[in-house]
PDB file of N, CA and C in Angstrom:
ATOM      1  N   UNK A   1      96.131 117.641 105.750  1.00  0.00           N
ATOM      2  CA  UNK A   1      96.291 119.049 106.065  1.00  0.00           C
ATOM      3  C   UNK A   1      97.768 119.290 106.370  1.00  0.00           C
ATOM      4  N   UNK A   2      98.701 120.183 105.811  1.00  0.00           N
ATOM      5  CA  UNK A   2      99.457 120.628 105.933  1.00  0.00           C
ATOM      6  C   UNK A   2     100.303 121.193 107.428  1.00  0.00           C
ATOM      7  N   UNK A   3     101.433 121.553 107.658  1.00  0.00           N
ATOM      8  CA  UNK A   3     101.440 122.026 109.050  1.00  0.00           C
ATOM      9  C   UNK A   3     101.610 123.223 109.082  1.00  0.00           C
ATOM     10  N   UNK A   4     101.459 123.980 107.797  1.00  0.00           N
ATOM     11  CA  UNK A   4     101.669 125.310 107.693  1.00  0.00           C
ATOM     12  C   UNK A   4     100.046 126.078 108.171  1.00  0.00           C
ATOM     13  N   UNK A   5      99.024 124.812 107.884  1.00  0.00           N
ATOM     14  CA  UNK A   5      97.507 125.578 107.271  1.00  0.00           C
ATOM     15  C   UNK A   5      97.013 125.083 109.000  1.00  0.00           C
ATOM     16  N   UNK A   6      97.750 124.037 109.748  1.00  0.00           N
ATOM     17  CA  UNK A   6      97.077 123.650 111.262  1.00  0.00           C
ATOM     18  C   UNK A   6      97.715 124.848 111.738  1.00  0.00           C
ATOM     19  N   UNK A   7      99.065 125.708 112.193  1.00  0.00           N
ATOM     20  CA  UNK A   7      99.255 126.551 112.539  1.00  0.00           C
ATOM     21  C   UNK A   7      98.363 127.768 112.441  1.00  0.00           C
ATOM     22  N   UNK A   8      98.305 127.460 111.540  1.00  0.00           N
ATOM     23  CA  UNK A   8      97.033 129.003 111.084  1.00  0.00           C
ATOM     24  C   UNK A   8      96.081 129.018 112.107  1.00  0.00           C
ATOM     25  N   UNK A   9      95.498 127.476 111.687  1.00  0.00           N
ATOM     26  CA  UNK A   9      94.181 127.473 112.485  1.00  0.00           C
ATOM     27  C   UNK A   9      94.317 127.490 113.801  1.00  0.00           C
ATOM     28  N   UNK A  10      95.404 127.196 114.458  1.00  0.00           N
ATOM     29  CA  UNK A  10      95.841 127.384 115.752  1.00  0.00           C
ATOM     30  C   UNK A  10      95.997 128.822 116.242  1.00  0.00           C
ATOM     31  N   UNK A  11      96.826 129.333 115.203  1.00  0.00           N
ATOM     32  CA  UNK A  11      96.585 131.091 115.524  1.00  0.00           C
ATOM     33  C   UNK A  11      94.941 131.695 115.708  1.00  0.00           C
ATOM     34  N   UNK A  12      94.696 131.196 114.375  1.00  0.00           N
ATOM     35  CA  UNK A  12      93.084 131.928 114.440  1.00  0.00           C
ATOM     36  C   UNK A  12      92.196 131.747 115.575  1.00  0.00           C
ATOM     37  N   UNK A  13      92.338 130.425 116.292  1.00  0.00           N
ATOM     38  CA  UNK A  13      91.573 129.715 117.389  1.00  0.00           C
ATOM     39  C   UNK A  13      92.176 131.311 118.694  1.00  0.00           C
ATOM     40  N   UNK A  14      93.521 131.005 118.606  1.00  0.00           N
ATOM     41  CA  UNK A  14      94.282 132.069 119.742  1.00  0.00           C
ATOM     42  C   UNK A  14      93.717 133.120 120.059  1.00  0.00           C
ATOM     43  N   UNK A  15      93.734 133.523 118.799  1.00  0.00           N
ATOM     44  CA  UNK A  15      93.308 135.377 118.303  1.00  0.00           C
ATOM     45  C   UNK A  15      92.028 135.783 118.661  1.00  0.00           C
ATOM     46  N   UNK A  16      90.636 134.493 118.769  1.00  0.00           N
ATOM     47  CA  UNK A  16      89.614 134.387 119.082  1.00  0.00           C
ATOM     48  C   UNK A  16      89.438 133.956 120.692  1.00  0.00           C
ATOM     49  N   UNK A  17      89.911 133.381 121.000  1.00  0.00           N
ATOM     50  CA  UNK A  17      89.755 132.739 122.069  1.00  0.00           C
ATOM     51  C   UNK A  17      90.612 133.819 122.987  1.00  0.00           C
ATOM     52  N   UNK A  18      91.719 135.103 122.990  1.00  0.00           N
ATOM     53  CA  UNK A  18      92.087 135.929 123.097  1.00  0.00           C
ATOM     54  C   UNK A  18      91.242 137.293 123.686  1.00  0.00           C
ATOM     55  N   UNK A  19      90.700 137.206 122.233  1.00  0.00           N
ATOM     56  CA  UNK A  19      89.494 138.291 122.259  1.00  0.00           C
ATOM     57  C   UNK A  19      88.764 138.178 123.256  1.00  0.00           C
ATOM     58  N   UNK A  20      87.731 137.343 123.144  1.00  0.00           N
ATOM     59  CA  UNK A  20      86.988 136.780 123.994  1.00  0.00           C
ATOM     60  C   UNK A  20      87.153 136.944 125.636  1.00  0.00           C
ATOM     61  N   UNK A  21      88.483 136.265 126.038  1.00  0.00           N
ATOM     62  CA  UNK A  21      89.118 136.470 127.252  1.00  0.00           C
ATOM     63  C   UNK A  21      88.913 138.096 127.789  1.00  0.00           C
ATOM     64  N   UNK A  22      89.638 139.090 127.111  1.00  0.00           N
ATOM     65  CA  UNK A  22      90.039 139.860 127.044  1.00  0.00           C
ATOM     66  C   UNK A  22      88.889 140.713 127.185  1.00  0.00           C
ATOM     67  N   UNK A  23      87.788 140.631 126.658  1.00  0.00           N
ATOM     68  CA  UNK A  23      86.471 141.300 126.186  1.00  0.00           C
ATOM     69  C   UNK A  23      85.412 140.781 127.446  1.00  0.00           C
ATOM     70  N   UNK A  24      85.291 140.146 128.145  1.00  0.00           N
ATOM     71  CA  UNK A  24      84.435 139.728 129.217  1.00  0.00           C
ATOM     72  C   UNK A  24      84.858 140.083 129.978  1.00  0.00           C
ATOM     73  N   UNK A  25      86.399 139.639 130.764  1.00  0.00           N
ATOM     74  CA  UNK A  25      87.245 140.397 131.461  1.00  0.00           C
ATOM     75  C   UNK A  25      87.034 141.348 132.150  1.00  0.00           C
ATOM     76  N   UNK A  26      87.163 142.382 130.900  1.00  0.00           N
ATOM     77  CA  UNK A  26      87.560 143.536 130.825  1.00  0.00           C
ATOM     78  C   UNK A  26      85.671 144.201 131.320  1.00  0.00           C
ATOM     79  N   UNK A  27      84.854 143.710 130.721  1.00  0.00           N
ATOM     80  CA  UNK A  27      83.314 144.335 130.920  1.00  0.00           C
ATOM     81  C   UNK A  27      82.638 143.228 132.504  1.00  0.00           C
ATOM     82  N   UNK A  28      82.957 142.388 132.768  1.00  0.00           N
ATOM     83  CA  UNK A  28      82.672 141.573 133.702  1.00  0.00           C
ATOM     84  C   UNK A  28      83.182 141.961 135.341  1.00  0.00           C
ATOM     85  N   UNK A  29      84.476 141.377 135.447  1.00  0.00           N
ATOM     86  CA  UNK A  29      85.617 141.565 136.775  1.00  0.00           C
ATOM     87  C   UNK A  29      85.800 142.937 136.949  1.00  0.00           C
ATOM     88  N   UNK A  30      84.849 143.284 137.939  1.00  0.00           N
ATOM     89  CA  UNK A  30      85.374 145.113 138.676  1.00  0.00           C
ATOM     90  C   UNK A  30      85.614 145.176 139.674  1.00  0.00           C
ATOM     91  N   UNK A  31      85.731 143.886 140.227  1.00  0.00           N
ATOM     92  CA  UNK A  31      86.221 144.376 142.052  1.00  0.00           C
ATOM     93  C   UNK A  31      87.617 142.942 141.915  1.00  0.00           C
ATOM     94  N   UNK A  32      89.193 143.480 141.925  1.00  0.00           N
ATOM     95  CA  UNK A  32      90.167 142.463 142.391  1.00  0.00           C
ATOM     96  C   UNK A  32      90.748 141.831 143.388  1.00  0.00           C
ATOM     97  N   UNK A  33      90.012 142.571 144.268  1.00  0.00           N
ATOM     98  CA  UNK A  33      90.182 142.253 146.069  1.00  0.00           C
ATOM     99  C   UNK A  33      89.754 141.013 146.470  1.00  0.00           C
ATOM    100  N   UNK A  34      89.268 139.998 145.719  1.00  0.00           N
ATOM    101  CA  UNK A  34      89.163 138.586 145.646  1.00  0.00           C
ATOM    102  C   UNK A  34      89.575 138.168 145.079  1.00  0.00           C
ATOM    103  N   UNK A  35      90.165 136.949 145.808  1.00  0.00           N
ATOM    104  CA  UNK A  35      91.092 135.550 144.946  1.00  0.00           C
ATOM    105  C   UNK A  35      90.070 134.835 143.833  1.00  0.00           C
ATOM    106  N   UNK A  36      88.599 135.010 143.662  1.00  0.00           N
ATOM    107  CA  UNK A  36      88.050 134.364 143.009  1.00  0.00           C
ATOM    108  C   UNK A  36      87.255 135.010 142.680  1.00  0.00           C
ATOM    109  N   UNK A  37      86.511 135.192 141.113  1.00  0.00           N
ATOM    110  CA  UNK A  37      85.132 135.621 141.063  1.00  0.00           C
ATOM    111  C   UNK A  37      84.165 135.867 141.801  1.00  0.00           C
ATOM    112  N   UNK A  38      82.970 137.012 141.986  1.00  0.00           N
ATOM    113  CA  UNK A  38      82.124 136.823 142.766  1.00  0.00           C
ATOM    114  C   UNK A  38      81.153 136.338 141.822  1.00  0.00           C
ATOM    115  N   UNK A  39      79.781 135.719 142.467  1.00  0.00           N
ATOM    116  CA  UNK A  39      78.659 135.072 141.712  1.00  0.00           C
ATOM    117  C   UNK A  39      78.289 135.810 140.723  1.00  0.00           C
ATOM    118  N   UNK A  40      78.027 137.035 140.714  1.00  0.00           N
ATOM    119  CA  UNK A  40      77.631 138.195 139.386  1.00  0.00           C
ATOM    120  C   UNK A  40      78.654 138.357 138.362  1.00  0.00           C
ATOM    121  N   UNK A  41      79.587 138.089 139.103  1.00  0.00           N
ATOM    122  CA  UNK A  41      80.838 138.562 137.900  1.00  0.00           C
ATOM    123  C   UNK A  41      81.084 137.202 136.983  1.00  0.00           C
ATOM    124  N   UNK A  42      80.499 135.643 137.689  1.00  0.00           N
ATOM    125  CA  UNK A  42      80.903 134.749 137.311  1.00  0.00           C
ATOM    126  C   UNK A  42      80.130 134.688 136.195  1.00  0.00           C
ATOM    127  N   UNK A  43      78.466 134.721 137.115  1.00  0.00           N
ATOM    128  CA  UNK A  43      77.056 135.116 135.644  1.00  0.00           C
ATOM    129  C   UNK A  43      77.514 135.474 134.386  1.00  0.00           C
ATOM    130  N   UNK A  44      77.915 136.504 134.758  1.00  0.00           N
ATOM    131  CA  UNK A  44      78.469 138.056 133.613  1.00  0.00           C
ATOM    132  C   UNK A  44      79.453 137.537 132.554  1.00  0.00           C
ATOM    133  N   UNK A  45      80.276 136.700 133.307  1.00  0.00           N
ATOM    134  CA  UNK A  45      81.477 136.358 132.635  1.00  0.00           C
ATOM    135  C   UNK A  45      80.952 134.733 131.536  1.00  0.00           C
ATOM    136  N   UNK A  46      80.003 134.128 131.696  1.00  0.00           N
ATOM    137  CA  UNK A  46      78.951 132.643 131.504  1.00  0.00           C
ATOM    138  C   UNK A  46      78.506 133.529 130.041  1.00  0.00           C
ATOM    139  N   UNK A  47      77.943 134.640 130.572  1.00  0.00           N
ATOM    140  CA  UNK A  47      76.643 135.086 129.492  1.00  0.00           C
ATOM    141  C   UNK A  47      77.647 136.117 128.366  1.00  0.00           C
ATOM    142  N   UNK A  48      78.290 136.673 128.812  1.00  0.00           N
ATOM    143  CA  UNK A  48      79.394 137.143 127.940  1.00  0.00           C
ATOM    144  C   UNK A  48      80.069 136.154 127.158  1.00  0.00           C
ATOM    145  N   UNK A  49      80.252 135.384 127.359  1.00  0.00           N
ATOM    146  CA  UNK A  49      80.977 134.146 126.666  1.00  0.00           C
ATOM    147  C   UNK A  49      80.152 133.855 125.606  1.00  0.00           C
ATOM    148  N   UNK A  50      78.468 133.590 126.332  1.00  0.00           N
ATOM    149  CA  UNK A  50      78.049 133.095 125.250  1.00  0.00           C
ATOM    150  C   UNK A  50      77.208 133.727 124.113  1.00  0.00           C
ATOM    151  N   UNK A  51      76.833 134.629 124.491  1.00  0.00           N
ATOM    152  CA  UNK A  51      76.780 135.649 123.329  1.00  0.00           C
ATOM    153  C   UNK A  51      77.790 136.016 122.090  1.00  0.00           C
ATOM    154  N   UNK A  52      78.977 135.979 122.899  1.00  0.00           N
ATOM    155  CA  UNK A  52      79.834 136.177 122.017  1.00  0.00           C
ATOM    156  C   UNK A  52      80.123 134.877 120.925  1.00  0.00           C
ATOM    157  N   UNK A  53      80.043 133.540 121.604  1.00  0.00           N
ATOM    158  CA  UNK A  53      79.974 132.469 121.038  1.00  0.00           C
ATOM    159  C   UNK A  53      78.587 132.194 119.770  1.00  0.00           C
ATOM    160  N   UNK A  54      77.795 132.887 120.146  1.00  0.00           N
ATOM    161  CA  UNK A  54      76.430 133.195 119.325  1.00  0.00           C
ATOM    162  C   UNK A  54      77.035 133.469 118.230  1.00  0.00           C
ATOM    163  N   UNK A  55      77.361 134.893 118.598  1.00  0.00           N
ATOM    164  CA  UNK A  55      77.785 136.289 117.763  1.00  0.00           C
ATOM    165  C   UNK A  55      78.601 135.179 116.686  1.00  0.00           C
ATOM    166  N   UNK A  56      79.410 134.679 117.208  1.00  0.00           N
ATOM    167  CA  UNK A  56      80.330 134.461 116.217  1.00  0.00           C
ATOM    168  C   UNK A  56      80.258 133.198 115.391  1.00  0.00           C
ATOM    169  N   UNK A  57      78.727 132.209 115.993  1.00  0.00           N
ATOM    170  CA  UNK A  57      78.390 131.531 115.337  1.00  0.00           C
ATOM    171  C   UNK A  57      77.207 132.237 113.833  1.00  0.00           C
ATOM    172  N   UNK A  58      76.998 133.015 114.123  1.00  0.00           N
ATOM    173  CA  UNK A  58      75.555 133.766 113.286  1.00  0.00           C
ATOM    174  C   UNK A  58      76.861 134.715 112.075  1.00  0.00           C
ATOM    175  N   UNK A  59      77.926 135.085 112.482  1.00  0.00           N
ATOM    176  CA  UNK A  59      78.536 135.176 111.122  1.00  0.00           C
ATOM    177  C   UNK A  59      79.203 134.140 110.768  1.00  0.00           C
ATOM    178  N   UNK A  60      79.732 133.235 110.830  1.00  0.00           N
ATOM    179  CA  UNK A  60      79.936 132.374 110.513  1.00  0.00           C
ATOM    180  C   UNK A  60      79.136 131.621 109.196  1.00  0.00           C
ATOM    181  N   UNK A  61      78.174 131.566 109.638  1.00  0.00           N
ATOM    182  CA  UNK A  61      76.947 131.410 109.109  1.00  0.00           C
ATOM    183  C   UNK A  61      76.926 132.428 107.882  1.00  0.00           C
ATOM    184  N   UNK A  62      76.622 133.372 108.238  1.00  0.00           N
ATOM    185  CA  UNK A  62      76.638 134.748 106.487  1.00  0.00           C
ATOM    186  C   UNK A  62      77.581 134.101 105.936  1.00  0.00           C
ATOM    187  N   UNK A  63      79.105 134.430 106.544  1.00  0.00           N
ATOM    188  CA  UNK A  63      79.962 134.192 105.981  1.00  0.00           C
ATOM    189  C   UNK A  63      80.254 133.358 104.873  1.00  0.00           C
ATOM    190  N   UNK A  64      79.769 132.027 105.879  1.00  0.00           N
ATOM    191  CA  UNK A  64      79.863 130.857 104.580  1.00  0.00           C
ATOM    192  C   UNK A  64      78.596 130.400 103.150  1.00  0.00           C
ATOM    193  N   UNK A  65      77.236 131.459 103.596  1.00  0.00           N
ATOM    194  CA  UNK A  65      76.530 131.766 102.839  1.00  0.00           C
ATOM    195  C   UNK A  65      76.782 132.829 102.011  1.00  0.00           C
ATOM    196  N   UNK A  66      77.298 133.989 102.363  1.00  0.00           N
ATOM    197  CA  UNK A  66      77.963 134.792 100.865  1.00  0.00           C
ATOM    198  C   UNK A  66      79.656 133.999 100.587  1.00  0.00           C
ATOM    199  N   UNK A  67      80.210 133.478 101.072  1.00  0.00           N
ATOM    200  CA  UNK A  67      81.355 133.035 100.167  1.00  0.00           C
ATOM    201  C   UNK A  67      80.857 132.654  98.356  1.00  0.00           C
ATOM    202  N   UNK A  68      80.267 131.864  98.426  1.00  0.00           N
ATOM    203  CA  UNK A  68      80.389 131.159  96.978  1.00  0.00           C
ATOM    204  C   UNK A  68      79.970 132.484  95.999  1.00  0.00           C
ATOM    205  N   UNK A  69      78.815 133.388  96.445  1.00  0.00           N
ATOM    206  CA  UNK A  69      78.246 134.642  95.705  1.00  0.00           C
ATOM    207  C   UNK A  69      79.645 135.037  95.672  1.00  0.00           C
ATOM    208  N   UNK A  70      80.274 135.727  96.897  1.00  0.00           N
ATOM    209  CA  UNK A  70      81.662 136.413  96.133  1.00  0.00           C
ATOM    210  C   UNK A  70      82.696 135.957  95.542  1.00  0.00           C
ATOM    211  N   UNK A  71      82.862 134.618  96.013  1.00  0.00           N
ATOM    212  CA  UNK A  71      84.052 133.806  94.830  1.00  0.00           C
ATOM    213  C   UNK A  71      83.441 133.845  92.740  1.00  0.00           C
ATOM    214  N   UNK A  72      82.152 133.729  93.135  1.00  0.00           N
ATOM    215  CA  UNK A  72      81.306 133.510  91.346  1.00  0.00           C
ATOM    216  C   UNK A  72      81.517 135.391  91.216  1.00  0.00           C
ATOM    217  N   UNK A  73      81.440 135.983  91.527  1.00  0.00           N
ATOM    218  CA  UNK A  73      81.213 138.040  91.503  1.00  0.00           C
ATOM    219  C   UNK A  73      82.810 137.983  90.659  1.00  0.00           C
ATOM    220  N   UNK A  74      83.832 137.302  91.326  1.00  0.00           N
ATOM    221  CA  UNK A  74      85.123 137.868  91.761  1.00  0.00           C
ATOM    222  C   UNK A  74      85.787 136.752  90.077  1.00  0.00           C
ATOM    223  N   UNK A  75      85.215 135.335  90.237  1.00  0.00           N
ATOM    224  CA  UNK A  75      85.610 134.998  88.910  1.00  0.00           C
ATOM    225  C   UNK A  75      85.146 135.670  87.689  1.00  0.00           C
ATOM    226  N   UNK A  76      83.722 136.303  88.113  1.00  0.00           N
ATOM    227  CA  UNK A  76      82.901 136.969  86.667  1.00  0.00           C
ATOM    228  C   UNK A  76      84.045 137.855  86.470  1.00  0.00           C
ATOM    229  N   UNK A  77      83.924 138.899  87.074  1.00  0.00           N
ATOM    230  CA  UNK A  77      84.804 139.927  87.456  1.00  0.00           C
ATOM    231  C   UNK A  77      86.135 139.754  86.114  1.00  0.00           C
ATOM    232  N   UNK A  78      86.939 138.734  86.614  1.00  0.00           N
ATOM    233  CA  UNK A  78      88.110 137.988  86.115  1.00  0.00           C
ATOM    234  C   UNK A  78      88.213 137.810  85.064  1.00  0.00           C
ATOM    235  N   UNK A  79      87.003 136.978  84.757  1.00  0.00           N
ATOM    236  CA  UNK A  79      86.804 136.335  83.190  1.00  0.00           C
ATOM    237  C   UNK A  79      86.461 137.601  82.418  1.00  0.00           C
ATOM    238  N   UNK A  80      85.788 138.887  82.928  1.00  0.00           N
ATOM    239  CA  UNK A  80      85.599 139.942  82.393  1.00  0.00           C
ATOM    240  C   UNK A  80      87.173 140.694  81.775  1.00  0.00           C
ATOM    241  N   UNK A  81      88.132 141.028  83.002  1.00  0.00           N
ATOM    242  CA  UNK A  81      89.186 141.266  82.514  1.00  0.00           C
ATOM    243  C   UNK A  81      89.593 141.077  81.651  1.00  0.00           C
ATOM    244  N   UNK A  82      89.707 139.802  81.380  1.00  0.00           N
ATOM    245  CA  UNK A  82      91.019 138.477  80.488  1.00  0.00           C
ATOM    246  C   UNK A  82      89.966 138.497  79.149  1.00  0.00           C
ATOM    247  N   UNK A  83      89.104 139.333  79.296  1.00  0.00           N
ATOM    248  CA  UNK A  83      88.262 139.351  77.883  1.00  0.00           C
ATOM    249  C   UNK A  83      88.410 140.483  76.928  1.00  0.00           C
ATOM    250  N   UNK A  84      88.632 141.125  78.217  1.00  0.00           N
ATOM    251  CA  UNK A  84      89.063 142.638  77.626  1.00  0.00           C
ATOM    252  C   UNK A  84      90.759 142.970  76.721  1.00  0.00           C
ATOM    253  N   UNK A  85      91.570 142.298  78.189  1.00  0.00           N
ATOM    254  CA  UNK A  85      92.643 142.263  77.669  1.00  0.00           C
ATOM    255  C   UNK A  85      92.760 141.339  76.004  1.00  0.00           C
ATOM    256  N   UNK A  86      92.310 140.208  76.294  1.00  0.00           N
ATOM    257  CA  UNK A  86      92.271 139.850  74.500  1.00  0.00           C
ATOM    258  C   UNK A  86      91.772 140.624  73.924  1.00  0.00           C
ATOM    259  N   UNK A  87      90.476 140.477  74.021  1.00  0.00           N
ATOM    260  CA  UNK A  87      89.988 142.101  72.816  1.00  0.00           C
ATOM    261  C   UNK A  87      91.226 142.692  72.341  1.00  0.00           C
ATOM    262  N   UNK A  88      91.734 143.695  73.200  1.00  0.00           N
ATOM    263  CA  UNK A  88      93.209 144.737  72.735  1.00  0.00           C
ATOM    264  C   UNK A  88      93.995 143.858  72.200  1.00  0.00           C
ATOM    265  N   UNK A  89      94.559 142.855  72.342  1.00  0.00           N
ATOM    266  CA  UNK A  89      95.309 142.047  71.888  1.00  0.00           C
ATOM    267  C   UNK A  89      95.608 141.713  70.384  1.00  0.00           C
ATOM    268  N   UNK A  90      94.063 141.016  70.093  1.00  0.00           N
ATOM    269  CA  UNK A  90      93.743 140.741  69.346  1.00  0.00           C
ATOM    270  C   UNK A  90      93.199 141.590  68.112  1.00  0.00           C
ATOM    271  N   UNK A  91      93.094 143.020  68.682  1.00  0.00           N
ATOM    272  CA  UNK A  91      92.895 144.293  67.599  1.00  0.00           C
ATOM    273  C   UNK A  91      93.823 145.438  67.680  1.00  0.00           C
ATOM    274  N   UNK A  92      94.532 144.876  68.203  1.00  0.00           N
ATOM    275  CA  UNK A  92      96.304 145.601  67.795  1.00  0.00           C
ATOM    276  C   UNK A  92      97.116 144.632  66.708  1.00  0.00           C
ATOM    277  N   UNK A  93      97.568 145.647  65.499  1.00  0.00           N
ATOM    278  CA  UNK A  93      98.397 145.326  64.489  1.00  0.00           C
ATOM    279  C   UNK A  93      99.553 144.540  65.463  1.00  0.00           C
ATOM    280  N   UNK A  94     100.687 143.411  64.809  1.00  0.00           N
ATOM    281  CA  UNK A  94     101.640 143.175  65.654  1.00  0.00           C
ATOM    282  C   UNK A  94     103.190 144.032  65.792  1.00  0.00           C
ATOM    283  N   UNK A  95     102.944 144.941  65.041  1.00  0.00           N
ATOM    284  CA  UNK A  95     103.954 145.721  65.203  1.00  0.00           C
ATOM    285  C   UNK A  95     103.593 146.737  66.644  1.00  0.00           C
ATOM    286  N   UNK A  96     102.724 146.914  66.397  1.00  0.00           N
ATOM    287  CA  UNK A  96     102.101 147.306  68.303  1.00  0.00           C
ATOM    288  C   UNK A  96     102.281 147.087  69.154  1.00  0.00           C
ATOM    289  N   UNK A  97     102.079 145.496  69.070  1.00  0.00           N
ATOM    290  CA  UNK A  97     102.786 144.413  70.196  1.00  0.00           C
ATOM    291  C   UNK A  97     103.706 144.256  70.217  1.00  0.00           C
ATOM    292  N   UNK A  98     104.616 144.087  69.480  1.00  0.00           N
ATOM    293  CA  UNK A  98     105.776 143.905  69.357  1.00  0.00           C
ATOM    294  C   UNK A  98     106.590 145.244  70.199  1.00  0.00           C
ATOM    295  N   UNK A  99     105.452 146.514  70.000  1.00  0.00           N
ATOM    296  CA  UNK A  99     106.440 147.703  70.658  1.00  0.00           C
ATOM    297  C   UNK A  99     106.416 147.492  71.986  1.00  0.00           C
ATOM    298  N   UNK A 100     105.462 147.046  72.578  1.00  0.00           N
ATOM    299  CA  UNK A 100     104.989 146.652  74.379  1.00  0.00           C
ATOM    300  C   UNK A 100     105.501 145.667  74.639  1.00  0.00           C
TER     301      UNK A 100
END
């Protein structure tokens, strides 16, 4: 693996692990007048985590179950193009081509 493609994944981990922070936080911790979590907020902050950890295991999941459908859609797709474009190609005189 490259150190261009571990950075990535280091960002992506960030950006998630970010969110996350940020998103429990923010719906969890409502009173700051303590140096520490209270027991509900700690709950809150446990079960928020892991839902979200769910959440983001269950697309994960689609995800890597429609990849291959849209990579095969996206080559059809492709091979459709590059079929077309010959077609024209190939039923244009070359003085045609020659003008393009």
């Amino acid at each position: 693996m490259d150190e261009s493609s571990q950075l990535r994944k280091i960002k992506d981990f960030l950006i998630i692990y970010n969110s996350l922070t940020e998103r429990c936080f923010t719906r969890c911790v409502t009173n700051m007048n303590h140096r520490y979590p209270t027991k509900d907020e700690t709950s809150c902050i446990h079960n928020c985590a892991e839902r979200f950890q769910k959440g983001n295991q269950r697309f994960m999941k689609q995800f890597m179950k429609m990849t291959p459908e849209m990579v095969q859609r996206r080559n059809e797709d492709a091979m459709k193009q590059a079929n077309k474009y010959n077609d024209v190609i190939i039923d244009k005189p070359d003085d045609v081509i020659a003008q393009n």
